[in-house]
Protein backbone atom coordinates (compact mmCIF):
# COMPACT_ATOMS: atom_id res chain seq x y z
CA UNK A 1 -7.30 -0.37 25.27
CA UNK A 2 -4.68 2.22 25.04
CA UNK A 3 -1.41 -0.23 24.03
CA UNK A 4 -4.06 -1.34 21.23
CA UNK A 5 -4.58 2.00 19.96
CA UNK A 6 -0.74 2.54 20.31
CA UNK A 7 0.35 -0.45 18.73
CA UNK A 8 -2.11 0.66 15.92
CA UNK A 9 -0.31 4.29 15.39
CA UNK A 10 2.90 2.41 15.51
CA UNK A 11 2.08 0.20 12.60
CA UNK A 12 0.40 2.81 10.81
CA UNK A 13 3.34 4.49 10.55
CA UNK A 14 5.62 2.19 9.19
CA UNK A 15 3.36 1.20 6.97
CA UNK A 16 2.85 4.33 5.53
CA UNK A 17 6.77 4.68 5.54
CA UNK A 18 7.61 1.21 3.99
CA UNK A 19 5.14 2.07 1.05
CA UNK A 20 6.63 5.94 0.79
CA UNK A 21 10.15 4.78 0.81
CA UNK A 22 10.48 5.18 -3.29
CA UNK A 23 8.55 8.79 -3.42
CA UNK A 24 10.59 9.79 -0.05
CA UNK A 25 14.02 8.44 -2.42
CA UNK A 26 12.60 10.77 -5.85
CA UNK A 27 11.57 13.74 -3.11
CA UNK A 28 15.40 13.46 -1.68
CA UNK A 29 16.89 12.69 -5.03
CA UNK A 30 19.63 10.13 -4.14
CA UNK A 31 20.77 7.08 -5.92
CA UNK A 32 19.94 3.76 -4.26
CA UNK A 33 23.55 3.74 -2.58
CA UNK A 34 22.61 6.34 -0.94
CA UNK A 35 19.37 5.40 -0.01
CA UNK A 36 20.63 2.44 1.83
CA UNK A 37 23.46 4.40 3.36
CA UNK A 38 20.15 6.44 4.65
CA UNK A 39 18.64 3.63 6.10
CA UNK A 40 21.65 3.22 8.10
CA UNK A 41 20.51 5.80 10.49
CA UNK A 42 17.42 4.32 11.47
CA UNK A 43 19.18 1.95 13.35
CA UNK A 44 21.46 4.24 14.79
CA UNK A 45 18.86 6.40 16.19
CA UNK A 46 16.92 3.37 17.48
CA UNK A 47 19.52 1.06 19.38
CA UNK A 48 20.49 4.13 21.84
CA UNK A 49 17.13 5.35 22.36
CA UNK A 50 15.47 1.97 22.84
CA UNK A 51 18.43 1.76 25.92
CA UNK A 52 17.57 4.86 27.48
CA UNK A 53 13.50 4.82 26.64
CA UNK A 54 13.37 2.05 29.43
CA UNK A 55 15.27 4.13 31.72
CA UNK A 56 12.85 6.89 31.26
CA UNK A 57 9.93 4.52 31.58
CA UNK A 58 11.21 3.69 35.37
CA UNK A 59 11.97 6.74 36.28
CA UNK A 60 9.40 8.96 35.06
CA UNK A 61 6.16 6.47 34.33
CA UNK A 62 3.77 5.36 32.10
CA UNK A 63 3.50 8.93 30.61
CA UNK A 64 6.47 8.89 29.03
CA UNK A 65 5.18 6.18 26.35
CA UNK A 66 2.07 8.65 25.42
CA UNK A 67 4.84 11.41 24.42
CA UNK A 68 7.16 8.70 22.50
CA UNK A 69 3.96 7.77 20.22
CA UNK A 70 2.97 11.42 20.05
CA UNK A 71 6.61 12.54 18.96
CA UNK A 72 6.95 9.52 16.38
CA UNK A 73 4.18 10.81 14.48
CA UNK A 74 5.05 14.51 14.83
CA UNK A 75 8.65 13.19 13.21
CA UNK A 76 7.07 11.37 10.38
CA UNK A 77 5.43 14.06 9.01
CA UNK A 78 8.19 16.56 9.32
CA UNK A 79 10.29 13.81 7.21
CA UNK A 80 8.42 13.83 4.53
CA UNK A 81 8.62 17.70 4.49
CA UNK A 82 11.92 18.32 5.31
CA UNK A 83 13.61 14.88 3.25
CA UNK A 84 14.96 16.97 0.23
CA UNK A 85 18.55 15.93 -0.04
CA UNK A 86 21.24 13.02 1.32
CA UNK A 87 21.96 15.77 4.46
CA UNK A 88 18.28 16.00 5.52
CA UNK A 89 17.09 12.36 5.01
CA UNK A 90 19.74 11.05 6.93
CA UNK A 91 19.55 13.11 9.57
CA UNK A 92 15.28 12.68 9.48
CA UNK A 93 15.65 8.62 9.25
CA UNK A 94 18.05 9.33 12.52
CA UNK A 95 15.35 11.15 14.74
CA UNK A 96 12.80 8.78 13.18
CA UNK A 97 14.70 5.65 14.80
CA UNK A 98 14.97 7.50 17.94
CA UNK A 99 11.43 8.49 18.10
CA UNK A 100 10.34 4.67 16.79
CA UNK A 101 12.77 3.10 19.10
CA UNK A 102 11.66 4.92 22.21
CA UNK A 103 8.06 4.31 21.06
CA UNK A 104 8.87 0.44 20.76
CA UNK A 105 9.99 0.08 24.12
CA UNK A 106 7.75 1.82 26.18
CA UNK A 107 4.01 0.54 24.39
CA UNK A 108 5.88 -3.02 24.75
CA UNK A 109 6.24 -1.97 28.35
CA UNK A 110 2.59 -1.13 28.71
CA UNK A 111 1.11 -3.84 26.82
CA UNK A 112 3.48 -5.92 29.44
CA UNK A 113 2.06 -4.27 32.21
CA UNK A 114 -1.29 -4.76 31.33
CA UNK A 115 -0.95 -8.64 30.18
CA UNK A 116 0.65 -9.01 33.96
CA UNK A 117 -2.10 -7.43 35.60
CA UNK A 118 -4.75 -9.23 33.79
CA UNK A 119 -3.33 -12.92 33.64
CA UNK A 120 -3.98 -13.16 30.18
CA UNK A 121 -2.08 -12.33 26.71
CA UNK A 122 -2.23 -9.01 26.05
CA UNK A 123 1.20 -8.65 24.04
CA UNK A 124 0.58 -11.17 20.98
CA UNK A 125 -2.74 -9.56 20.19
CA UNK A 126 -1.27 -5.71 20.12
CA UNK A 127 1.47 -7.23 17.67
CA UNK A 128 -1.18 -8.11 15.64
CA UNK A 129 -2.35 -5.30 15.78
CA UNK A 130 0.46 -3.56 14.91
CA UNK A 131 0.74 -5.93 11.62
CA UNK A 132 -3.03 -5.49 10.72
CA UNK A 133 -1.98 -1.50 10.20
CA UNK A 134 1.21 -2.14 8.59
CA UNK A 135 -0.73 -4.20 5.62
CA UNK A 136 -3.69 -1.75 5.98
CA UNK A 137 -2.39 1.78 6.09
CA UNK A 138 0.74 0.59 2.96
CA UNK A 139 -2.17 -0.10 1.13
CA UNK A 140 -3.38 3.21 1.98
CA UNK A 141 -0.52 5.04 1.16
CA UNK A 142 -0.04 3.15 -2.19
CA UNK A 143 -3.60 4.79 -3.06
CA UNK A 144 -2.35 7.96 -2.45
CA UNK A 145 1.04 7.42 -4.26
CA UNK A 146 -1.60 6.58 -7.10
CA UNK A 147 -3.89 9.58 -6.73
CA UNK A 148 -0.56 11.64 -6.78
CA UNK A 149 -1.55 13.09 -3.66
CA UNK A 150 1.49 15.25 -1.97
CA UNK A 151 3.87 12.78 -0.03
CA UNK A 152 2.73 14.80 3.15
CA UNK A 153 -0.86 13.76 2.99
CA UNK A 154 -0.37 9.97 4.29
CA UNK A 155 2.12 10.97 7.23
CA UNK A 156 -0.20 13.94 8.48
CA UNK A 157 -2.96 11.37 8.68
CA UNK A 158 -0.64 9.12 10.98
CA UNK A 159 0.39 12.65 12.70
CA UNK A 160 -3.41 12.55 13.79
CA UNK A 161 -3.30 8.84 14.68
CA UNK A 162 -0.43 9.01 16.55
CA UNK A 163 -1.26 12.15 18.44
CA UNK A 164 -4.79 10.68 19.19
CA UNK A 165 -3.08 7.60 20.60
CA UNK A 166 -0.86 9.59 22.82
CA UNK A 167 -4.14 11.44 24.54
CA UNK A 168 -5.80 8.11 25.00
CA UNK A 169 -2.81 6.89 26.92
CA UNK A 170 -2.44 9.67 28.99
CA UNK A 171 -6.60 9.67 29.56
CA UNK A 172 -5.50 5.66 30.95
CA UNK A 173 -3.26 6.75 32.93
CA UNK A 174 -4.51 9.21 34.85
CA UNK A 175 -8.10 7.00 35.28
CA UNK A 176 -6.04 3.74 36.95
CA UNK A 177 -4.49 2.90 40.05
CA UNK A 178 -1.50 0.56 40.53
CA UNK A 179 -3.00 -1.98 42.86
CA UNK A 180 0.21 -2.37 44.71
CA UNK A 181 0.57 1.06 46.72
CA UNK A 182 -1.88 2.49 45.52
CA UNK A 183 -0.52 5.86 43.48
CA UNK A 184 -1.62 6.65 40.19
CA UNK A 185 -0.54 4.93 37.24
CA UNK A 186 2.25 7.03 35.63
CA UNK A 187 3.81 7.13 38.97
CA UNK A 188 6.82 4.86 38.59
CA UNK A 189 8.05 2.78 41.71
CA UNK A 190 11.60 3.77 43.03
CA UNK A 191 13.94 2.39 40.44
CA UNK A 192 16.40 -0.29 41.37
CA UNK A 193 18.65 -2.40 39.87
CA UNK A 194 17.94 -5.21 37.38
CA UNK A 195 19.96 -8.24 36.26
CA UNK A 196 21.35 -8.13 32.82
CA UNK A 197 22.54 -11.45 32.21
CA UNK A 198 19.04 -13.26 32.40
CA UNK A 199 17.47 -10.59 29.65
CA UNK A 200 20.45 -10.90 26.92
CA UNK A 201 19.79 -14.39 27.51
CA UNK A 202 16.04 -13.83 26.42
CA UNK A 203 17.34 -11.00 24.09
CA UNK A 204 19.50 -13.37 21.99
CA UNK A 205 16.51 -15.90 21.35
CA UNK A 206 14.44 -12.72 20.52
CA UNK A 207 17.69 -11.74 17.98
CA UNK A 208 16.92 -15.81 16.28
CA UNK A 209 13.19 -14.89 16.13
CA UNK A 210 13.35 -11.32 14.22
CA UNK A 211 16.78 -12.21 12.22
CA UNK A 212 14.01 -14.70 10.91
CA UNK A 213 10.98 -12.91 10.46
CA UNK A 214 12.77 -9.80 9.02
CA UNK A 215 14.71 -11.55 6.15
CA UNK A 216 11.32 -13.19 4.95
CA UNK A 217 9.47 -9.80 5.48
CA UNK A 218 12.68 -8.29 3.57
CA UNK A 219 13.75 -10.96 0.81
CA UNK A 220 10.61 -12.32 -0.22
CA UNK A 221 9.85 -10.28 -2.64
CA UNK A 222 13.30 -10.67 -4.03
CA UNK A 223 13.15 -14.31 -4.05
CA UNK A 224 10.02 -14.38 -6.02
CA UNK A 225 10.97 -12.15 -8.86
CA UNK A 226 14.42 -14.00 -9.26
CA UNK A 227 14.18 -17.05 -8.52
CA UNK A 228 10.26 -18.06 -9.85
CA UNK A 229 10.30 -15.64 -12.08
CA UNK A 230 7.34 -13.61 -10.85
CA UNK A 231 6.15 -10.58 -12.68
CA UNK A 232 5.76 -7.22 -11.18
CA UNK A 233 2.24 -7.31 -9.42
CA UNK A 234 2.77 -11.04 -8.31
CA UNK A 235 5.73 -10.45 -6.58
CA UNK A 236 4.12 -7.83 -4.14
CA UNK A 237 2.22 -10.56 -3.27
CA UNK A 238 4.87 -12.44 -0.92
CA UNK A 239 5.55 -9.87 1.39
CA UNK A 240 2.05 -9.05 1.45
CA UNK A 241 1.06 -12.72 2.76
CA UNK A 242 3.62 -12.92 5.09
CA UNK A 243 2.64 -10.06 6.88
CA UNK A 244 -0.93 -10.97 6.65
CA UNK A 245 -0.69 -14.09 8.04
CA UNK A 246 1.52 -12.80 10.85
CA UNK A 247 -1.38 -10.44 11.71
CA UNK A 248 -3.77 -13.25 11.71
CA UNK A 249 -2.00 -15.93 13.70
CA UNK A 250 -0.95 -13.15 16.16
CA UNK A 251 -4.97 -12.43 16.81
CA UNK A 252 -5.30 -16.16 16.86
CA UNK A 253 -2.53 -17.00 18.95
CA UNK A 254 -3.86 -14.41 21.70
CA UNK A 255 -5.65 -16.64 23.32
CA UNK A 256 -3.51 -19.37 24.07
CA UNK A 257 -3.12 -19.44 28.00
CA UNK A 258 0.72 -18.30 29.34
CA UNK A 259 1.33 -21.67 30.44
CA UNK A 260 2.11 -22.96 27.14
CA UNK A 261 4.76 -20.44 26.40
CA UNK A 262 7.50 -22.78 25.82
CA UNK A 263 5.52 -24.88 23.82
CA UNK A 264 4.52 -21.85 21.60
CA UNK A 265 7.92 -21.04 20.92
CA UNK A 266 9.36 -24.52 19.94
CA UNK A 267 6.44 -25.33 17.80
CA UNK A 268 7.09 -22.05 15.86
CA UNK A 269 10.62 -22.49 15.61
CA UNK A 270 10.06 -25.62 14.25
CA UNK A 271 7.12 -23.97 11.54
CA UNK A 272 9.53 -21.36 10.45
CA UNK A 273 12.27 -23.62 10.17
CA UNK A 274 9.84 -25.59 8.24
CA UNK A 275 8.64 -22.55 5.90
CA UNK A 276 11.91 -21.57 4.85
CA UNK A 277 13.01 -25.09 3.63
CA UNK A 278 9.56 -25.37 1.50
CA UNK A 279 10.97 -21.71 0.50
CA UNK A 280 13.94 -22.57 -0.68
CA UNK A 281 13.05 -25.44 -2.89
CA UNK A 282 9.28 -24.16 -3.99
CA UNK A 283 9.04 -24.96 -8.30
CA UNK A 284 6.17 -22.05 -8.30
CA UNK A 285 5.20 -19.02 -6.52
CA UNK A 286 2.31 -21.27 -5.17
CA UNK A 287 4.40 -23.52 -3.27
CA UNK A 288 6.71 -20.55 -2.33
CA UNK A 289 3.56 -18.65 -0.86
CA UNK A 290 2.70 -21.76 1.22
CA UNK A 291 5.83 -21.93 2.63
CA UNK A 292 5.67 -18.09 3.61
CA UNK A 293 2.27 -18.38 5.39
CA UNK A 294 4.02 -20.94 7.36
CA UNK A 295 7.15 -19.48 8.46
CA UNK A 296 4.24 -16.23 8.96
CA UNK A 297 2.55 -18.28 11.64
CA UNK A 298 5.49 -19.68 13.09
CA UNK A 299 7.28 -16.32 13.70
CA UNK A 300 4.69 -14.46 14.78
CA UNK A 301 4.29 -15.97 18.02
CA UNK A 302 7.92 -15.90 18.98
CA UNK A 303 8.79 -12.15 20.17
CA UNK A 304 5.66 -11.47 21.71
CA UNK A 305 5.52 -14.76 23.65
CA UNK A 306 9.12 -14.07 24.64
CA UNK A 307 8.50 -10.85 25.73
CA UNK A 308 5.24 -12.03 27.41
CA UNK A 309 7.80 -14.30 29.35
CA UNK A 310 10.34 -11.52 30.43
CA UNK A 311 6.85 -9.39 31.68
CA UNK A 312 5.45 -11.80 33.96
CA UNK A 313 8.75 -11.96 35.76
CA UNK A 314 10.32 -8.92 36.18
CA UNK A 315 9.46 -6.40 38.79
CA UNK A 316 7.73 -3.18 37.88
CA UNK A 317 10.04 -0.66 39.04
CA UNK A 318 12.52 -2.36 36.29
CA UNK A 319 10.06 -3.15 33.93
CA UNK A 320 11.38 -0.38 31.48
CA UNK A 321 14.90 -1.32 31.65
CA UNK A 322 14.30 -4.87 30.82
CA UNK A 323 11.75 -4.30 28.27
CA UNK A 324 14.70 -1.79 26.43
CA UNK A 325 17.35 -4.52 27.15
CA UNK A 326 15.50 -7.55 25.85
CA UNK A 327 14.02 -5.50 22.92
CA UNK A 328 17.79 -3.51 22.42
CA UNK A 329 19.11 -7.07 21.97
CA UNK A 330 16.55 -8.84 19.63
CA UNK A 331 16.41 -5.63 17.16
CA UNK A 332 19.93 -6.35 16.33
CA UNK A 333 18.63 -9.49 14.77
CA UNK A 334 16.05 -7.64 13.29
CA UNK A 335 19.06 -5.12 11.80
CA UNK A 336 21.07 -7.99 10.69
CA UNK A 337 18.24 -10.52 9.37
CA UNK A 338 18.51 -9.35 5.92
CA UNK A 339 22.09 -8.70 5.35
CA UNK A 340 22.58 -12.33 6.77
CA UNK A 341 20.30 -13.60 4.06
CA UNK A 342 22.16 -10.95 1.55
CA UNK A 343 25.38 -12.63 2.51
CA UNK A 344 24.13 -15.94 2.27
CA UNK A 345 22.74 -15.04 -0.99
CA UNK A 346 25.81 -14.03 -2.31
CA UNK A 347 27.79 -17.30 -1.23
CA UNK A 348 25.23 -19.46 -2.14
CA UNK A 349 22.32 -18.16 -3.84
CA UNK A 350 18.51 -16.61 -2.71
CA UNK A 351 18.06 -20.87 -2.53
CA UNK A 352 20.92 -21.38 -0.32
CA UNK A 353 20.30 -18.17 1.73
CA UNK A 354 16.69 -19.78 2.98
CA UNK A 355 18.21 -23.07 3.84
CA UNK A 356 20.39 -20.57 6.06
CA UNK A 357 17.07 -18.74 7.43
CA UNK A 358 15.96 -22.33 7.98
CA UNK A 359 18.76 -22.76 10.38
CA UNK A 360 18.27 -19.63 11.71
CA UNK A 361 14.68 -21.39 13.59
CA UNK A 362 16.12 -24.37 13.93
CA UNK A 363 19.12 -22.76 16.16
CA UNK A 364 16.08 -21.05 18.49
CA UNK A 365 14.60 -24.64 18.32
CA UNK A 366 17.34 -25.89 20.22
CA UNK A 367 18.58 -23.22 22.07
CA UNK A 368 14.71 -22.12 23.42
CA UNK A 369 15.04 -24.64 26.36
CA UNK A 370 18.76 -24.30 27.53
CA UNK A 371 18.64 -20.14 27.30
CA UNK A 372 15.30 -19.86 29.09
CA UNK A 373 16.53 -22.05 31.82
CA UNK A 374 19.65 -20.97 32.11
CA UNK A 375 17.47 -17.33 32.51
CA UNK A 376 16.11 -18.67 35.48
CA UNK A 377 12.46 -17.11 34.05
CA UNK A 378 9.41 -19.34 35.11
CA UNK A 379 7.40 -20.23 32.41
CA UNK A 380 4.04 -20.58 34.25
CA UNK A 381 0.85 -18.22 34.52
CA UNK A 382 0.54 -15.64 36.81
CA UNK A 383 -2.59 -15.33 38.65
CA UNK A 384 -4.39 -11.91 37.32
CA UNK A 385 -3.84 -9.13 39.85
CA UNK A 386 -0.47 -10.70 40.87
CA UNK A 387 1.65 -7.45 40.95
CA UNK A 388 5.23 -9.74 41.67
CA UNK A 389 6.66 -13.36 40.30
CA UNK A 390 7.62 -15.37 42.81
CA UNK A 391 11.03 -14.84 44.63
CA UNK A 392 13.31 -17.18 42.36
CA UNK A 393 12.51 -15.29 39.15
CA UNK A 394 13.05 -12.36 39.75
CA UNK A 395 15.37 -10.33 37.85
């Protein structure tokens, strides 16, 4: 229960934040230059943080994901107080990747925890929960842009969520037991050391899986206005169904027993690869939509089930580290998804640039089976309760 109401904070946030990003821009007065020079920092807080959040997680317990969700929230609200110049909003975007990075890591952890412990999904449903409150709370915070409520208003409220999700944690915590010796949840096992070579194995198919799902989430939009001519409203409309049905087929997808892993992530390669091409040669918006709610449901399921992979196997006194190593590794793709399309775009048009995103799937497509062997990850179930993989897989 308490990764769901994490995951829910989480997305709350950045929805609120991807719907604020123009009144945070007038607030802060820069140009759109310097608004993307801005966004730089995001990353930069995130990458080193997500590194050393897992490091934290090992060494100090489940606690220390409660205090990353508390702080993100705590550090959205003082951005949109304090974001009043190029100086400010840089440096607030910075500690706002930190905090989000940090938070990333750790709830993944927990949700990881808890989908080991109780042999079934766990992660693929708090992702869609996550993307439920992106959709829900942007819409939110569009109604207040409209009210002209102050910028504040929307970030306090996810100041409250966030904080609230933070107590519940810590209420978790403190009620469980980890079955294995016996101490309190919270109470990390002496850390060790983990192998890096199988997780940026599993890191670089997660990198495939976000470049893809963060250039539709990004360019969509784009593609609609220029290339089908969309007007205004219509063209909020792609993003808007891609993130949707992400939510949906994430909820949907929950269910599906961790034996079929593999076959999860081929067959969603293969629908994003799909989406993209009926993308890049759609005649209307209408076609274009249908090809977005495709490449929606096929890469939704791929970072959570790969991440549901890397959790079954991997120890828990280095479940941190390789939760912040596989997740360090695939939010590079996630960082780069867009300007790849942007580059692409450039060379050969917004056409051109989804026949590129197509190839982008259709690279995990073939790579899913070599890399995860290679790994040396089972891809089987683990019996609920089961506190360790089996000897071979562990990492």
């Amino acid at each position: 229960m308490s990764a769901f109401v994490a995951f829910a904070a989480f997305g709350s946030f950045w929805g609120v934040w991807g719907a604020s990003v123009p009144r945070v821009q007038h607030q802060a007065g820069v140009s759109d230059g310097r608004l993307g020079f801005a966004l730089l920092f995001v990353g930069a807080g995130a990458l080193p943080a997500m590194l050393l959040a897992g490091r934290a997680l090992d060494r100090w317990g489940l606690k220390v994901a409660a205090g990353a969700i508390g702080l993100l929230g705590v550090v959205g609200a003082g951005l949109a107080l304090t974001a009043v110049n190029l100086p400010s909003l840089c440096a607030g975007l910075g500690v706002a990747g930190a905090s989000s990075g940090a938070a990333d890591v750790t709830m993944n952890a927990v949700a990881g925890r808890a989908e080991k412990i109780a042999g079934r999904p766990v992660i693929t449903r708090v992702h869609g929960v996550f993307s439920t409150f992106v959709v829900l709370t942007s819409l939110g915070a569009g109604v207040t842009s409209a009210a002209s409520w102050p910028l504040a208003v929307p970030f306090v409220a996810v100041t409250v969520l966030c904080l609230v999700a933070g107590v519940v944690m810590l209420a978790a915590i403190s009620r469980s037991a980890i079955a294995d010796d016996g101490a309190a949840v919270g109470e990390a096992p002496a850390p060790g050391r983990v192998r890096l070579a199988p997780l940026l194995l599993v890191g670089a198919l997660g990198a495939l899986a976000f470049a893809s799902e963060n250039a539709h989430q990004s360019w969509s939009a784009v593609f609609a206005q220029d290339e089908l001519h969309a007007g205004a409203w219509l063209t909020t409309v792609a993003p808007a169904v891609f993130a949707g049905t992400v939510a949906i087929t994430r909820f949907s997808a929950g269910g599906l027993k961790t034996t079929h892993a593999r076959s999860v992530i081929l067959a969603g390669a293969l629908a994003a690869a799909g989406g993209a091409l009926v993308i890049a040669g759609a005649p209307t918006l209408l076609v274009a939509t249908l090809g977005l709610v495709l490449a929606g449901a096929g890469t939704a399921v791929l970072f959570p089930t790969l991440l549901g992979i890397v959790s079954r196997n991997v120890e828990e006194a280095y479940r941190g580290r390789a939760t912040s190593i596989v997740s360090t590794v695939s939010y590079l793709g996630f960082l780069l998804g867009p300007v790849y399309v942007g580059a692409w775009a450039d060379a050969a048009g917004l056409r051109g640039a989804m026949i590129a995103v197509a190839a982008l799937a259709a690279a995990l497509l073939v790579l899913t089976p070599v890399l995860l062997r290679l790994s040396g990850f089972a891809v089987t179930a683990v019996t609920a309760g089961t506190s360790e993989p089996s000897a071979d897989t562990r990492v």
